[in-house]
Protein backbone atom coordinates (compact mmCIF):
# COMPACT_ATOMS: atom_id res chain seq x y z
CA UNK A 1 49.92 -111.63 -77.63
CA UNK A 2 51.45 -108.38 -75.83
CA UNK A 3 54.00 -108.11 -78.47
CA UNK A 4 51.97 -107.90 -81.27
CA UNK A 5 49.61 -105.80 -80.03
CA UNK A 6 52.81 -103.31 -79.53
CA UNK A 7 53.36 -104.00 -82.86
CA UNK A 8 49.85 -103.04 -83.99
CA UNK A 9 50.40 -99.68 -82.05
CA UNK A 10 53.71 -99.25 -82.93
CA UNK A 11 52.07 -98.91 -86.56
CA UNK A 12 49.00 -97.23 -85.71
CA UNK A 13 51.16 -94.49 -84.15
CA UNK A 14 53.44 -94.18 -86.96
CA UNK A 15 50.72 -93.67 -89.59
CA UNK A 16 49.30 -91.36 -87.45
CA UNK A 17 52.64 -89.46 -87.15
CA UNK A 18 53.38 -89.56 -90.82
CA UNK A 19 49.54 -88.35 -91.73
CA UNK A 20 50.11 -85.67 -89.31
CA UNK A 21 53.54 -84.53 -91.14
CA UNK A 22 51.98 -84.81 -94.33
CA UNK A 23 49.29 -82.06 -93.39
CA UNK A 24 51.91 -79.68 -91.68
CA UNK A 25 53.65 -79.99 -94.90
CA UNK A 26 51.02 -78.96 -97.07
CA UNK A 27 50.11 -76.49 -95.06
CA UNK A 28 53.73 -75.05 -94.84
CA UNK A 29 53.52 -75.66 -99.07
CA UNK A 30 49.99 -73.74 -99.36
CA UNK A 31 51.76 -71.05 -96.44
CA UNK A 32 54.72 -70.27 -98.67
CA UNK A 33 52.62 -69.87 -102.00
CA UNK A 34 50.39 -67.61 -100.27
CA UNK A 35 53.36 -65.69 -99.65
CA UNK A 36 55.06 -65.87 -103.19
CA UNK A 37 51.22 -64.52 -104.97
CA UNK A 38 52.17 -61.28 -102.45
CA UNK A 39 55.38 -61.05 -103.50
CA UNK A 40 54.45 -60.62 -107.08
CA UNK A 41 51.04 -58.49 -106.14
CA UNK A 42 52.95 -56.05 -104.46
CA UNK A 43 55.88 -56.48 -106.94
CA UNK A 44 52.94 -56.11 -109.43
CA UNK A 45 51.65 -52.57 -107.71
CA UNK A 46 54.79 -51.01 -107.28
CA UNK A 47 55.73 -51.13 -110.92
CA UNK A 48 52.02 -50.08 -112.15
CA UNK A 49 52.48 -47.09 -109.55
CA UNK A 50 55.67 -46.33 -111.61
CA UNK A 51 54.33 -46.56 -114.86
CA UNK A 52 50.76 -44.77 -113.79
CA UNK A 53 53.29 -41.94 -111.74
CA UNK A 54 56.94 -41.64 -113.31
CA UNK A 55 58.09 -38.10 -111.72
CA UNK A 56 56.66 -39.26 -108.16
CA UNK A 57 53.18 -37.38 -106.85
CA UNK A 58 51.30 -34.88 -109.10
CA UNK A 59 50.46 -31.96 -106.86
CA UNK A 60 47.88 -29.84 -108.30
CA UNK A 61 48.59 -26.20 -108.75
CA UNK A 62 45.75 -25.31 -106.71
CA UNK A 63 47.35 -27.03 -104.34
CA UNK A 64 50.94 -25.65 -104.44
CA UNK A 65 49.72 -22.41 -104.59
CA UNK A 66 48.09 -22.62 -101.11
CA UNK A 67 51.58 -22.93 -99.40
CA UNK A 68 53.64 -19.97 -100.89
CA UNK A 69 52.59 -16.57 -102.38
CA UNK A 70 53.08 -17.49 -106.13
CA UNK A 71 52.44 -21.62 -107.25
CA UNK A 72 55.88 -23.30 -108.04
CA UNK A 73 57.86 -22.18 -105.39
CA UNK A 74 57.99 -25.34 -103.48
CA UNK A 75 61.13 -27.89 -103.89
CA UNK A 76 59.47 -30.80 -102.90
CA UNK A 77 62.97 -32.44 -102.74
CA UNK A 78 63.97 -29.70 -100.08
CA UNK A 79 62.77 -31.32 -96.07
CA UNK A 80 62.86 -27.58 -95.36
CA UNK A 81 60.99 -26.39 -98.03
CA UNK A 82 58.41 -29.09 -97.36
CA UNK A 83 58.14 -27.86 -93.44
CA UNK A 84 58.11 -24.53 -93.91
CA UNK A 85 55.05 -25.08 -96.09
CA UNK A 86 53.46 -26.99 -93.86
CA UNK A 87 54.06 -24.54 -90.91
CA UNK A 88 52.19 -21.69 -93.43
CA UNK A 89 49.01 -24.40 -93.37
C-alpha cells in the first residue's frame, strides 16, 4: 500500500511540476512578445521622426534670433556655438 501511494504522489507532483513549467513558459513567450511589439514601436517612431524631421530640429527664427544679434548666426553643429548661446540666455 505505501508504494503505491508514492507512486500516486510521485505523479501528482510531476503534473504539478510540468503545469507549473508550462505557465512560466508562457509567460516567458507572452514576456518576449511584449518586448518584440516595442522593438518595432520604437523602431516604428524613430523612422516617422525621420520622415516628419529630415534636417534634425526646426528652430524657429524667432527663436534663433534671441541668442545672437542678427538670426542665423548659430552653428548648431558647433558645442561652442551652442554654449555660448546659451550663456547669452
Amino acid at each position: 500500500m505505501f508504494r503505491w501511494s508514492l507512486l500516486g504522489l510521485g505523479v501528482l507532483y510531476g503534473a504539478v511540476h510540468r503545469n507549473t513549467l508550462a505557465k512560466q513558459a508562457e509567460h516567458k513567450r507572452l514576456r518576449d512578445e511584449y518586448a518584440h511589439k516595442q522593438a518595432l514601436i520604437a523602431e516604428a517612431r524613430a523612422e516617422y521622426a525621420k520622415l516628419k524631421n529630415p534636417s534634425g530640429p526646426r528652430i524657429s527664427h524667432f527663436a534663433v534670433g534671441r541668442f545672437s544679434d542678427a538670426p542665423g548666426e548659430i552653428d548648431w553643429n558647433d558645442p561652442k556655438s551652442i554654449e555660448d548661446a546659451i550663456k547669452r540666455l
